[in-house]
N, C-alpha and C. Protein backbone atom coordinates (compact mmCIF):
# COMPACT_ATOMS: atom_id res chain seq x y z
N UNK A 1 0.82 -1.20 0.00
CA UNK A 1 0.00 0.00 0.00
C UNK A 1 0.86 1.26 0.00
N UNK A 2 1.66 1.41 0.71
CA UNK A 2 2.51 2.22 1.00
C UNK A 2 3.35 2.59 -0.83
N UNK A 3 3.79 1.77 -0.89
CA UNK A 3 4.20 1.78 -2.54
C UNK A 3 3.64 2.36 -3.09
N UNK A 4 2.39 2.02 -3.45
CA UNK A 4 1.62 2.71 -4.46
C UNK A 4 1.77 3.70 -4.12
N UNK A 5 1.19 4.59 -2.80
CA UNK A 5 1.34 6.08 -2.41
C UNK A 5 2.28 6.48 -2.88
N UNK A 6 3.80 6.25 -2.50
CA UNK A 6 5.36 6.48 -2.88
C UNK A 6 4.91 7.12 -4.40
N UNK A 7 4.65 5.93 -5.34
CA UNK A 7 4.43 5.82 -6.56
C UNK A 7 3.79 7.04 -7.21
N UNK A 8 2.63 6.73 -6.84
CA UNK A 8 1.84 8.24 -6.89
C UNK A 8 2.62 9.29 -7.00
N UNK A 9 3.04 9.79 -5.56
CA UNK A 9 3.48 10.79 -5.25
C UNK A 9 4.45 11.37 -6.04
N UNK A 10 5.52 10.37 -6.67
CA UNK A 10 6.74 10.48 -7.84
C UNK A 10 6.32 11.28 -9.04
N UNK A 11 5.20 10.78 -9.57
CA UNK A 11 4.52 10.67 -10.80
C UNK A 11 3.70 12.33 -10.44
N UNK A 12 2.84 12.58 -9.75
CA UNK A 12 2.26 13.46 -10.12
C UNK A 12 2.47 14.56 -10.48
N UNK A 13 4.30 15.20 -10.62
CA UNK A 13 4.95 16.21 -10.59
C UNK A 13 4.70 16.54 -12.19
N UNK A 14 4.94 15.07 -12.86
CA UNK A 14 5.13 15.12 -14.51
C UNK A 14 3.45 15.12 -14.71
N UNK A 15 2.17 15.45 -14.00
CA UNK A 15 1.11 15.26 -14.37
C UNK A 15 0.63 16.47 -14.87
N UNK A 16 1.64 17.95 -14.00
CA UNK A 16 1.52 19.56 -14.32
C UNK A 16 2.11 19.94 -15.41
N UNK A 17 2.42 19.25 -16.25
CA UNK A 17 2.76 19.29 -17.88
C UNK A 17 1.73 19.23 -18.74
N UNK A 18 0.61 18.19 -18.43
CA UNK A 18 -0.75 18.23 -19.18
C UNK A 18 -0.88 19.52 -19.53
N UNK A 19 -1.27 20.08 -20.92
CA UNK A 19 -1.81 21.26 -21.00
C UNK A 19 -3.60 21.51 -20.99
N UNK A 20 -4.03 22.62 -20.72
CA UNK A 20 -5.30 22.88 -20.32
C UNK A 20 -6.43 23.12 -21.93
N UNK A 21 -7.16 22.30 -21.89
CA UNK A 21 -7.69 22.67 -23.30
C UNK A 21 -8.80 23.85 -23.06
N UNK A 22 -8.95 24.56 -22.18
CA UNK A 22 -9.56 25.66 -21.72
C UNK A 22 -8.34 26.89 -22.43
N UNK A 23 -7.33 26.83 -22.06
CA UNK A 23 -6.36 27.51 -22.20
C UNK A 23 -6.10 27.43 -23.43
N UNK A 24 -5.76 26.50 -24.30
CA UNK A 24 -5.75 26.38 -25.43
C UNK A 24 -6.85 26.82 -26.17
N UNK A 25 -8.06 26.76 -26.02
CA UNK A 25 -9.13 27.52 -27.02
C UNK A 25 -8.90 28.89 -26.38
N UNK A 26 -8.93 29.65 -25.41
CA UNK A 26 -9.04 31.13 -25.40
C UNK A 26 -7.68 31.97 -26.21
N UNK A 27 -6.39 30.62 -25.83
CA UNK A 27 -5.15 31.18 -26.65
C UNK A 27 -5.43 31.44 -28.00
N UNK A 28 -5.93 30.18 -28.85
CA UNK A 28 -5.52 30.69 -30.26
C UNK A 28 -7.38 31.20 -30.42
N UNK A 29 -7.99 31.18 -29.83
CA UNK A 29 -9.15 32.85 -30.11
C UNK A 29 -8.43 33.89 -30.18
N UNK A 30 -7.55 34.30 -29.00
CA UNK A 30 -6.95 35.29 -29.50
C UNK A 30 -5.99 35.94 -30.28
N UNK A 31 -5.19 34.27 -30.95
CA UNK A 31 -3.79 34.72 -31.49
C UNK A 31 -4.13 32.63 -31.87
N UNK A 32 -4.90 32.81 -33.38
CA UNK A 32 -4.35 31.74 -33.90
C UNK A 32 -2.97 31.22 -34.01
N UNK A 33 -3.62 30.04 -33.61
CA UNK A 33 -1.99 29.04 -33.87
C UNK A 33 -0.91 29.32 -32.11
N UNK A 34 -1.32 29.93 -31.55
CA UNK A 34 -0.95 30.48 -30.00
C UNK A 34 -1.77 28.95 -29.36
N UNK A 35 -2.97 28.68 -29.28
CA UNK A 35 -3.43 27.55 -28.31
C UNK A 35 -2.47 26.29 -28.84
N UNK A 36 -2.48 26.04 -30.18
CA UNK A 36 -1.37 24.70 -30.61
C UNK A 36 -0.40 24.99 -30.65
N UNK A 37 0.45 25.93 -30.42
CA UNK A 37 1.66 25.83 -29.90
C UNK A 37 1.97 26.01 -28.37
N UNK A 38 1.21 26.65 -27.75
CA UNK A 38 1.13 25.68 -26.27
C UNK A 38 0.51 24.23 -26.07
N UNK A 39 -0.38 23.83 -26.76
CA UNK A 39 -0.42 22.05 -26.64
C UNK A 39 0.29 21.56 -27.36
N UNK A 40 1.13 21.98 -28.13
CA UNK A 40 2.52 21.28 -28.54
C UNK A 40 2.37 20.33 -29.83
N UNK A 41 1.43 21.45 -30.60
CA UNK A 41 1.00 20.92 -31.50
C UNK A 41 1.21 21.60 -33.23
N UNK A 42 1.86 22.61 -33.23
CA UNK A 42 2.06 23.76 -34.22
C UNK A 42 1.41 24.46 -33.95
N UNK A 43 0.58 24.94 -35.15
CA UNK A 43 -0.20 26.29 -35.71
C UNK A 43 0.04 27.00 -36.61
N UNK A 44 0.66 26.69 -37.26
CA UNK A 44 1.50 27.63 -38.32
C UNK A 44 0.32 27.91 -39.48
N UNK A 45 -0.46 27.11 -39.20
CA UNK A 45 -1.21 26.63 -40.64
C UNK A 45 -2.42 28.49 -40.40
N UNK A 46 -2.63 28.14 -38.89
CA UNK A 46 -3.52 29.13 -38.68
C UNK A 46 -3.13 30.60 -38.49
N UNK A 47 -1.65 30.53 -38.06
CA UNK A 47 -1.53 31.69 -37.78
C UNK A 47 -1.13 32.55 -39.45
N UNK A 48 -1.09 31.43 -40.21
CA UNK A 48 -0.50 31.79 -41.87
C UNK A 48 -1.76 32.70 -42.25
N UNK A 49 -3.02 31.70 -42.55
CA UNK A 49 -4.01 32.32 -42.69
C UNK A 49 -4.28 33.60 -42.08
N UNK A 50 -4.19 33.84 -40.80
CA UNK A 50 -4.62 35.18 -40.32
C UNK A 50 -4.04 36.21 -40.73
N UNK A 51 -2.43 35.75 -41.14
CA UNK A 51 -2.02 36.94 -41.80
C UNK A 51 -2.57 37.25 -42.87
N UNK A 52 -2.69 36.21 -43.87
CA UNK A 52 -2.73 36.04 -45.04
C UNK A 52 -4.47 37.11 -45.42
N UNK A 53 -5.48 36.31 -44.50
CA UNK A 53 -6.51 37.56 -44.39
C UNK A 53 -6.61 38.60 -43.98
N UNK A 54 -5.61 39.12 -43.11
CA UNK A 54 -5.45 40.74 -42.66
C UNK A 54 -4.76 41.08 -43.85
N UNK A 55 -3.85 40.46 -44.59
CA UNK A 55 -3.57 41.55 -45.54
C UNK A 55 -4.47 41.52 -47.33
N UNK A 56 -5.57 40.83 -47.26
CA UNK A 56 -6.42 40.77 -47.69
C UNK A 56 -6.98 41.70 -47.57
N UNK A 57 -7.85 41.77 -46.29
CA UNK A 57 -8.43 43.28 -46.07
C UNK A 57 -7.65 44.34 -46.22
N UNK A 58 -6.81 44.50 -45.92
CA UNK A 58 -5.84 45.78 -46.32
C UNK A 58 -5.71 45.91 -47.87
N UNK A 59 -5.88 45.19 -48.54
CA UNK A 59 -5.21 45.45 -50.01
C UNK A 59 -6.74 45.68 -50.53
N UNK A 60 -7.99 45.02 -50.01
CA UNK A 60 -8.81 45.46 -50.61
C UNK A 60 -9.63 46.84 -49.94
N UNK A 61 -9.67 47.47 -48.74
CA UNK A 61 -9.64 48.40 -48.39
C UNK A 61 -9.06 49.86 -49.32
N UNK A 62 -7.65 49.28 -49.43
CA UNK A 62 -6.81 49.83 -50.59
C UNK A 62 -7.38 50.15 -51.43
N UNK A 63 -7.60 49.23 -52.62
CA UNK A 63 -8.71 48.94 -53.42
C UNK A 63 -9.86 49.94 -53.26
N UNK A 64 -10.61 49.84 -52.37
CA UNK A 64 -12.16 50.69 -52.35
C UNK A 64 -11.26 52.06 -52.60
N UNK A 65 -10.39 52.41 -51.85
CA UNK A 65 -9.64 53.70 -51.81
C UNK A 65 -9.16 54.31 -53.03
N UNK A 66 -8.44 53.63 -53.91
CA UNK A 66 -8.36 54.14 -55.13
C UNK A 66 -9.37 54.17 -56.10
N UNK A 67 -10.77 53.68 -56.15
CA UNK A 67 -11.50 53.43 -56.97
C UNK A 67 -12.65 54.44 -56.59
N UNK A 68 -12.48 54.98 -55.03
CA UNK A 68 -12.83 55.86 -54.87
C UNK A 68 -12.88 57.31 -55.22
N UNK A 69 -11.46 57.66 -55.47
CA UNK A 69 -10.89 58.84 -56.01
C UNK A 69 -10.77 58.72 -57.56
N UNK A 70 -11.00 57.44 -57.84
CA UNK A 70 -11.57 57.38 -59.47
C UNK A 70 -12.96 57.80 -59.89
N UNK A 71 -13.82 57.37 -58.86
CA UNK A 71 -15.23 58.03 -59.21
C UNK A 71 -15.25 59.02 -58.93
N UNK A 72 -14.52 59.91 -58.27
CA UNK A 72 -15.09 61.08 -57.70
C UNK A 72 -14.32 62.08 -58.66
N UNK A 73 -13.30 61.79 -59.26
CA UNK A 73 -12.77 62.52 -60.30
C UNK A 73 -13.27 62.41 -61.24
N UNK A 74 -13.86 61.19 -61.86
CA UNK A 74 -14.68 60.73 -62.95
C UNK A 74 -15.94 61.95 -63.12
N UNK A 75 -17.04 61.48 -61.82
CA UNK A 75 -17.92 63.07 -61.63
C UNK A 75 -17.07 64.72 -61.44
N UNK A 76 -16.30 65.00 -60.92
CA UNK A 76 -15.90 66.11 -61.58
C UNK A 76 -15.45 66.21 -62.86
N UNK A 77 -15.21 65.48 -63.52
CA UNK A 77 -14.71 65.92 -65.11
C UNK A 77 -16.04 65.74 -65.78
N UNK A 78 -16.97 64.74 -66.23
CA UNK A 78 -17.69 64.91 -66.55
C UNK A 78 -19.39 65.54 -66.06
N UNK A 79 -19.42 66.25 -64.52
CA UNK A 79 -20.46 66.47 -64.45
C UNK A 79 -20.05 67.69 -63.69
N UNK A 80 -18.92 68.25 -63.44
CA UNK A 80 -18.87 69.46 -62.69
C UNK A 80 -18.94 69.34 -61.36
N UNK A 81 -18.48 68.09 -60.58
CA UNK A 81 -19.10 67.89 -59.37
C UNK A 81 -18.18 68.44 -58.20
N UNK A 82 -18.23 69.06 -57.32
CA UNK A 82 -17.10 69.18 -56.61
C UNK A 82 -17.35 68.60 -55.58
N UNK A 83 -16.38 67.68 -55.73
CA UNK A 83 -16.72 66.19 -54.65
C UNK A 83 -16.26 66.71 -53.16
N UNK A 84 -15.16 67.44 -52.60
CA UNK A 84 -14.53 67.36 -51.65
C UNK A 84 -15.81 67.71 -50.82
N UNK A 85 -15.72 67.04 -49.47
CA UNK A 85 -16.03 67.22 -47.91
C UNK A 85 -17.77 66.72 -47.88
N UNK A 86 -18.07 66.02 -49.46
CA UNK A 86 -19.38 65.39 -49.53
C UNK A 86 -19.54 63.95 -49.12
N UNK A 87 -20.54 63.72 -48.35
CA UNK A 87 -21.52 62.21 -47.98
C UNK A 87 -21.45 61.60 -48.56
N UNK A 88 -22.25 60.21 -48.66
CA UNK A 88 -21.96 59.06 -49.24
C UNK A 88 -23.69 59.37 -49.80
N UNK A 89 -24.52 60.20 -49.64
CA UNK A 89 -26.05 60.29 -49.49
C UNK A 89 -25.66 61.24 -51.62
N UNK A 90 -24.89 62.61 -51.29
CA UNK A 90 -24.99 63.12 -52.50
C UNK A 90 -24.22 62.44 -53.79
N UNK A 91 -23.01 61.38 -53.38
CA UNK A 91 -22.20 60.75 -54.52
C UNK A 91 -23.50 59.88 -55.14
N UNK A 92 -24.73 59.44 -54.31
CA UNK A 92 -25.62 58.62 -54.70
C UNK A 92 -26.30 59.24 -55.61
N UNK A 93 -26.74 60.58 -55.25
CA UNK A 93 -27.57 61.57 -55.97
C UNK A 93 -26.91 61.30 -57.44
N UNK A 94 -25.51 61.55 -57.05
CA UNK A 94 -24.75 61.83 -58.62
C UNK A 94 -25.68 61.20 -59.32
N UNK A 95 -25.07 59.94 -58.90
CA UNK A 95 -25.43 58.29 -60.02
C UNK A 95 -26.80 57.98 -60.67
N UNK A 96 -27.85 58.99 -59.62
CA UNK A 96 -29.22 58.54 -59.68
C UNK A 96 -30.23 59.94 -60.75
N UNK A 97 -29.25 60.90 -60.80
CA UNK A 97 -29.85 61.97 -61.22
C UNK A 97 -29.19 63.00 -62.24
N UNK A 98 -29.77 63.50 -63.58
CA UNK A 98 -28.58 63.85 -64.75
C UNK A 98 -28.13 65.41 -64.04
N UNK A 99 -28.77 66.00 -62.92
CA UNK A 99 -28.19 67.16 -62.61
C UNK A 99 -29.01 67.52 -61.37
N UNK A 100 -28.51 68.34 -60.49
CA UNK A 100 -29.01 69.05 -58.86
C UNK A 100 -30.27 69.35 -59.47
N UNK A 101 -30.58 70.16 -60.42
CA UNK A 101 -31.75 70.47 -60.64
C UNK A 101 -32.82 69.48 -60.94
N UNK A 102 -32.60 68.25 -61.70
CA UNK A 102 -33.42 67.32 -61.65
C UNK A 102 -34.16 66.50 -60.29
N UNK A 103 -33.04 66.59 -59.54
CA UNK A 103 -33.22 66.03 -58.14
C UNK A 103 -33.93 66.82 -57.42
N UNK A 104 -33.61 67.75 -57.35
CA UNK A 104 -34.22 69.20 -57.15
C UNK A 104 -36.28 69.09 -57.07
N UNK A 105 -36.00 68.96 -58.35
CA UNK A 105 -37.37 68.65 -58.50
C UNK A 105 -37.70 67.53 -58.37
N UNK A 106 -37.47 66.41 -58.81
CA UNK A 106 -38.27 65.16 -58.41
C UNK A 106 -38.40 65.00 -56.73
N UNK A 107 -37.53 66.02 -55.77
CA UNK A 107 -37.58 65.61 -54.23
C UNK A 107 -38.67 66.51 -54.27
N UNK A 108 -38.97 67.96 -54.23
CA UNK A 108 -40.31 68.29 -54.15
C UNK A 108 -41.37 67.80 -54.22
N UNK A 109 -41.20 67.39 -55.48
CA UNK A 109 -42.29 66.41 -55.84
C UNK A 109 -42.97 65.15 -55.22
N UNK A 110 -41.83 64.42 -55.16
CA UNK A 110 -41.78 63.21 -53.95
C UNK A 110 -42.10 63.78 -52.57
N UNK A 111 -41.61 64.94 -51.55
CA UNK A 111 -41.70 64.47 -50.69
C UNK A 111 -42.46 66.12 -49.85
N UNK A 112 -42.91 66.87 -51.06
CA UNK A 112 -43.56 68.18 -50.91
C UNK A 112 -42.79 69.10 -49.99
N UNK A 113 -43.72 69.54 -48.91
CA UNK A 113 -42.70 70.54 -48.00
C UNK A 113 -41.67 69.81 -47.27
N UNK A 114 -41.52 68.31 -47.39
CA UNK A 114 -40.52 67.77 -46.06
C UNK A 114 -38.90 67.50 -46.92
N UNK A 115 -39.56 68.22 -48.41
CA UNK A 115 -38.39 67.87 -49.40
C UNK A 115 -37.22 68.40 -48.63
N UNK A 116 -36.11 68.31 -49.18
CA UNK A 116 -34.34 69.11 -48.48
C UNK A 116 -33.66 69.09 -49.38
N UNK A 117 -33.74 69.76 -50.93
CA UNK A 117 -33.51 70.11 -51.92
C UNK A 117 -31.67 70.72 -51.78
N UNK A 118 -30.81 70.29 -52.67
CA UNK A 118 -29.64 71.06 -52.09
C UNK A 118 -29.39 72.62 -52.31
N UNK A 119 -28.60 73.45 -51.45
CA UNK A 119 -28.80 75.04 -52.20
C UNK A 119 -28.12 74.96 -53.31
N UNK A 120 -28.51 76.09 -54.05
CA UNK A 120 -28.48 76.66 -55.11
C UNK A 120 -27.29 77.36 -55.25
N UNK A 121 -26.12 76.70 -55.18
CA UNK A 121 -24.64 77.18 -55.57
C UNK A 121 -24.10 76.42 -56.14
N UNK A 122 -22.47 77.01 -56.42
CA UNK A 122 -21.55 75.89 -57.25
C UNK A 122 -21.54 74.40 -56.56
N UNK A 123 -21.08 75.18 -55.15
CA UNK A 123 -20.47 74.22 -54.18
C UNK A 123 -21.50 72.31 -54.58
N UNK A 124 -22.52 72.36 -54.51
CA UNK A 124 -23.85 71.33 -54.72
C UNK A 124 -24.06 71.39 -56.52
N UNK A 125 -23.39 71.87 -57.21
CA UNK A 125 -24.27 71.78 -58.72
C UNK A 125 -23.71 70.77 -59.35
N UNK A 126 -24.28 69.86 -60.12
CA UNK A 126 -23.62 69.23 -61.46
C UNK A 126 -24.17 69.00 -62.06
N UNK A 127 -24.10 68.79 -63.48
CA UNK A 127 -25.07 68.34 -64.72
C UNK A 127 -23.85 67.42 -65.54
N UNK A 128 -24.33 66.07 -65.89
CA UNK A 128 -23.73 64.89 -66.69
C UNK A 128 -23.49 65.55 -68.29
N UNK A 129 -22.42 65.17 -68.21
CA UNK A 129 -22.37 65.64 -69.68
C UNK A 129 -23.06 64.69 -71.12
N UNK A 130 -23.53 63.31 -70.55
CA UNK A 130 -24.06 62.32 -70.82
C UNK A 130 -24.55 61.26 -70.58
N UNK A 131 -25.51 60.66 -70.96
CA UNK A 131 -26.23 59.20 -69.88
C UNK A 131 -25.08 58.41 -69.82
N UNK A 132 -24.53 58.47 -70.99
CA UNK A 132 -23.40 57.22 -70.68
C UNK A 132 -22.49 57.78 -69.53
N UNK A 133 -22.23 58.67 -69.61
CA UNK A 133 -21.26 58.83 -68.23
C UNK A 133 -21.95 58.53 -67.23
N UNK A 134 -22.71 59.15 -67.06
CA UNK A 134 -23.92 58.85 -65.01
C UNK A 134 -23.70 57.38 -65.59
N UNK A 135 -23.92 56.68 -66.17
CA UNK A 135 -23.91 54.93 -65.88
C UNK A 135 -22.36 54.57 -65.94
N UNK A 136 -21.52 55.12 -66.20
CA UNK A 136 -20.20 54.68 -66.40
C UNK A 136 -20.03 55.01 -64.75
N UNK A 137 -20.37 56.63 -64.26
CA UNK A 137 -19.99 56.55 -62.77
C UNK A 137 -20.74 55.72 -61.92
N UNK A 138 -21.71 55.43 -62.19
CA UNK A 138 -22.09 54.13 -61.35
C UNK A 138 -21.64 53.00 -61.38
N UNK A 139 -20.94 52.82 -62.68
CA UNK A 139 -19.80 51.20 -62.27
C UNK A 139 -19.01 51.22 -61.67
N UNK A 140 -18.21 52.80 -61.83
CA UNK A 140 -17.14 52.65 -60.98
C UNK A 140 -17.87 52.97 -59.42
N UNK A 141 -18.13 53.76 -59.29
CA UNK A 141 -18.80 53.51 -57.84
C UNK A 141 -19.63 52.29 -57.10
N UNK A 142 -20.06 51.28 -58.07
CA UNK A 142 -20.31 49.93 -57.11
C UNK A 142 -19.12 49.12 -57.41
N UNK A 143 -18.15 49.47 -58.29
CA UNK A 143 -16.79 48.37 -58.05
C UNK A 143 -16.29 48.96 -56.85
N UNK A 144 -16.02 50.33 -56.23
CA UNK A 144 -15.28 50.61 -54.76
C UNK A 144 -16.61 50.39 -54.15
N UNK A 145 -17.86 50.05 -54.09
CA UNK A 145 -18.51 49.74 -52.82
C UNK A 145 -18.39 47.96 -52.65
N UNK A 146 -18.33 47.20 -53.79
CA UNK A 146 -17.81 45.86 -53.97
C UNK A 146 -16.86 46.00 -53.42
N UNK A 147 -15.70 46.30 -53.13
CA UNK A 147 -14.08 46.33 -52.89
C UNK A 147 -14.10 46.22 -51.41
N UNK A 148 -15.00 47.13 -50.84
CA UNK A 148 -15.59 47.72 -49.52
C UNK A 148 -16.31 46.42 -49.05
N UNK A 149 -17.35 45.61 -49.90
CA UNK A 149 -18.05 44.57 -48.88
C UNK A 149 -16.93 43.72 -48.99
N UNK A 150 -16.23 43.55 -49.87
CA UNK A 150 -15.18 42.02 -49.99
C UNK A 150 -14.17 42.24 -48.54
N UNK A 151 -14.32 43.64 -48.31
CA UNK A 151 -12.97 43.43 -47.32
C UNK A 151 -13.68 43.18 -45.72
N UNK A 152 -15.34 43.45 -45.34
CA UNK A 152 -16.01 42.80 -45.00
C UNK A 152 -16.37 41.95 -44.71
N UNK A 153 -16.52 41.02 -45.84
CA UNK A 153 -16.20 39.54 -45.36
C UNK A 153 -15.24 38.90 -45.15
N UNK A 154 -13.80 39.89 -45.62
CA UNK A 154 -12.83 39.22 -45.25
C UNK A 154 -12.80 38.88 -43.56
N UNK A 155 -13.28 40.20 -42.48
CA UNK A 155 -12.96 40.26 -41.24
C UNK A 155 -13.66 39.19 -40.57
N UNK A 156 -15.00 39.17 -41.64
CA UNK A 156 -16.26 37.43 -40.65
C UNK A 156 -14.79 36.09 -41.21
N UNK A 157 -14.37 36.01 -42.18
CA UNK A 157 -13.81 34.69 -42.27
C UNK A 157 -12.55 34.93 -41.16
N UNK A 158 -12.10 36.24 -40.80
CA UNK A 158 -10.87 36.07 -39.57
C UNK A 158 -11.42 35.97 -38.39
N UNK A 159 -13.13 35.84 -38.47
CA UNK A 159 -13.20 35.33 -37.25
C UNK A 159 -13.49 33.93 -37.22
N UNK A 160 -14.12 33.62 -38.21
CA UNK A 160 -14.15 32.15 -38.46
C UNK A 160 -12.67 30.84 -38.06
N UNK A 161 -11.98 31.59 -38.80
CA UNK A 161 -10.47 31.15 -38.34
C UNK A 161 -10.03 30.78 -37.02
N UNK A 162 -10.68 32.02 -36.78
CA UNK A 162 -10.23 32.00 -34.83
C UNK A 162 -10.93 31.10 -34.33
N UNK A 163 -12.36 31.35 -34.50
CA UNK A 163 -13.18 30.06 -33.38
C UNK A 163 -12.50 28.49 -34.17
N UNK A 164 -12.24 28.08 -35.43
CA UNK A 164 -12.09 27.13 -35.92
C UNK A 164 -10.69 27.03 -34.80
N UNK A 165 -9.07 27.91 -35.35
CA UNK A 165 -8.48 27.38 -34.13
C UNK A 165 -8.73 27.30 -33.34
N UNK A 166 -9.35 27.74 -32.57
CA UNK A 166 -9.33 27.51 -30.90
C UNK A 166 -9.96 26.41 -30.59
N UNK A 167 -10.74 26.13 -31.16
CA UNK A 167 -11.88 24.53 -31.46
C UNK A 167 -10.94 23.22 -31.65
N UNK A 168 -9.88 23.28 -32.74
CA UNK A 168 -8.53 22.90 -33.13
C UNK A 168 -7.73 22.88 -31.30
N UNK A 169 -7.88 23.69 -31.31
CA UNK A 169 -6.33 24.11 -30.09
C UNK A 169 -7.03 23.02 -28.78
N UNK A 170 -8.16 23.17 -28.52
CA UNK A 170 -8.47 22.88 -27.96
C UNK A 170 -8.42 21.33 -27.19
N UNK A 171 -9.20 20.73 -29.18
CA UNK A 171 -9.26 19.24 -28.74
C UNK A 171 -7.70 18.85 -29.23
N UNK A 172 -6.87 19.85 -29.27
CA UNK A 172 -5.42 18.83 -29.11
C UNK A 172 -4.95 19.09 -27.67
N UNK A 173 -5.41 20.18 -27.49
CA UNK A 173 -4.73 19.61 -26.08
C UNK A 173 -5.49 18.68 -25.15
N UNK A 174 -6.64 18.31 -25.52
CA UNK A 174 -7.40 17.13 -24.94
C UNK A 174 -7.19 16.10 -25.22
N UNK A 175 -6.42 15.91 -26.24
CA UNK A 175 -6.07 14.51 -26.59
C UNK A 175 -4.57 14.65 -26.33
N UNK A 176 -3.56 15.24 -26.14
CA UNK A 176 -2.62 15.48 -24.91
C UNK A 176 -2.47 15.32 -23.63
N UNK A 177 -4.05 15.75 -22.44
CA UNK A 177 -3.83 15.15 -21.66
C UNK A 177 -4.33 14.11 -21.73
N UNK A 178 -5.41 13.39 -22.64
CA UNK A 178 -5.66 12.06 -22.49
C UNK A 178 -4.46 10.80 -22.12
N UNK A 179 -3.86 11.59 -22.92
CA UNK A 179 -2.24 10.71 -23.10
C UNK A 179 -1.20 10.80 -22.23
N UNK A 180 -1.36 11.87 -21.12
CA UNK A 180 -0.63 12.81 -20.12
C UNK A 180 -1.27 11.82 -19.19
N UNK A 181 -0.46 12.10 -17.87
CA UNK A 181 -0.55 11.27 -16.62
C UNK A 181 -1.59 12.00 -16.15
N UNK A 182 -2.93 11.60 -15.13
CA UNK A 182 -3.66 12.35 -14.90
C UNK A 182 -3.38 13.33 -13.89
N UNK A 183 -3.77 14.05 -13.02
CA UNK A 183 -3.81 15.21 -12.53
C UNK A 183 -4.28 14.89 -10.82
N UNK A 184 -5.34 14.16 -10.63
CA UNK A 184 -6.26 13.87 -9.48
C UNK A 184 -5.80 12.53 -8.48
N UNK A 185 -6.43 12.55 -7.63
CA UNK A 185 -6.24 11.52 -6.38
C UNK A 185 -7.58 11.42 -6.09
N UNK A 186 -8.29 10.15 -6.43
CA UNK A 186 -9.78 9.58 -5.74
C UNK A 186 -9.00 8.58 -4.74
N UNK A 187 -9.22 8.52 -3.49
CA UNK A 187 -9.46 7.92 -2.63
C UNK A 187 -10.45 7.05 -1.76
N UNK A 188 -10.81 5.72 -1.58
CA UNK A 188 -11.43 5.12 -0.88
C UNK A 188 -11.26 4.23 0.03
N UNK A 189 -11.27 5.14 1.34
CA UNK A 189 -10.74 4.01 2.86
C UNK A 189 -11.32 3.26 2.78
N UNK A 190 -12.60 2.89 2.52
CA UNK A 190 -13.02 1.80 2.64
C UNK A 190 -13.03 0.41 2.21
N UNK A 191 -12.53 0.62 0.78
CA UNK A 191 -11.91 -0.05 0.07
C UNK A 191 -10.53 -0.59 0.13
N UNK A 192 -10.12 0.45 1.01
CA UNK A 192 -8.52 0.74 0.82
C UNK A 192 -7.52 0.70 -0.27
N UNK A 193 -8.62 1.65 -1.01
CA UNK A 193 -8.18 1.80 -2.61
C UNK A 193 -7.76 3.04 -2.64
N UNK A 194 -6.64 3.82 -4.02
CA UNK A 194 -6.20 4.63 -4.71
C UNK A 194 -6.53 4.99 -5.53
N UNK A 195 -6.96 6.04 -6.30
CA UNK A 195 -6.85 5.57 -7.79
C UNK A 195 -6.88 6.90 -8.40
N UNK A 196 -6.45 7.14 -9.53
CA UNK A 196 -5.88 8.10 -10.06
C UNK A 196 -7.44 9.10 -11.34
N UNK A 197 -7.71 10.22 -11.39
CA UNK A 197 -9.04 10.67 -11.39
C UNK A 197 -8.29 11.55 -13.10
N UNK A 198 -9.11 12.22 -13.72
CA UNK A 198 -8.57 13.15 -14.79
C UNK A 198 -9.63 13.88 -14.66
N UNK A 199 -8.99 15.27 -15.57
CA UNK A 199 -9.89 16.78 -15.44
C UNK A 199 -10.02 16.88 -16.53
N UNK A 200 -10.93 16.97 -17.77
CA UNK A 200 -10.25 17.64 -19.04
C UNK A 200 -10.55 19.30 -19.17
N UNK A 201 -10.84 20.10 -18.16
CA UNK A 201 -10.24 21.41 -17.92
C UNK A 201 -9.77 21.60 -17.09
């Protein structure tokens, strides 16, 4: 009897090596490929990807950015528009209307006294120099609002990543300590038994 205790007692030092699969999913939630390389398992695969989609979003962010200052130059050359320090509400107007004055009137019209017509200066005026242009600036203006959702979904798939590692991180380190010496001491005097218990958090 005594032995076994001895025994025990030797062993349970190498049992605080088990890693925690609690610990391992909150690690690589926060830093793919971080929970499997504390369960001693890599990560490389995940932490590749995360880069690989942050600079995804960045390049297509990018993207919306230059295609931005393409439409908005596009409407000043052909419609007179002077884009600087304007909303995302009047670049729409552009696309939807051959000049301020058209809009002008169809909002009266539409929405009587609650209309909000823009004033009557340079600063707000433009007129298309052609249908084909107002539809040409509307391609380029839904290719930078496309550019804009793609980098969007890029950020849902970096989170996808994350819960996937940590899900990953997790059940390796559960099947680590499966394989790991356990952790616990069940005892029964009555029996005058030992016996050795596991946690898997």
């Amino acid at each position: 009897m005594m032995r076994r205790i001895l025994l025990l007692c030797l062993l349970l030092p190498a049992a605080s090596l088990a890693q925690s699969p609690r610990q391992a999913f909150w690690r690589s939630l926060l830093v793919p490929g971080w929970g499997q390389h504390y369960a001693g398992g890599g990560g490389l695969r995940f932490a590749a990807v995360e880069v690989g989609l942050w600079a995804g979003y960045l390049g297509l962010r990018g993207l919306e950015g230059v295609r931005r200052e393409n439409y908005q130059s596009y409407a000043a050359q052909h419609a007179g528009a002077r884009t600087q320090g304007k909303g995302a509400e009047f670049f729409d107007d552009l696309g939807f209307y051959d000049s301020r004055l058209q809009h002008d009137q169809y909002a009266l019209y539409d929405e009587g006294p609650l209309a909000q017509p823009y004033p009557a200066t340079p600063e707000y005026a433009w007129e298309w120099d052609s249908e084909a242009s107002r539809q040409q600036y509307r391609r380029l203006r839904n290719t930078s609002a496309s550019a804009g959702r793609q980098a969007l979904y890029t950020t849902g798939l970096v989170v996808i990543n994350r819960v996937v590692a940590a899900v990953h991180a997790a059940r390796l380190a559960r099947g680590k300590e499966a394989g790991a010496l356990p952790v616990g001491l069940e005892m029964d005097p009555l029996r005058g038994r030992i016996a050795l218990s596991r946690s898997l958090w």
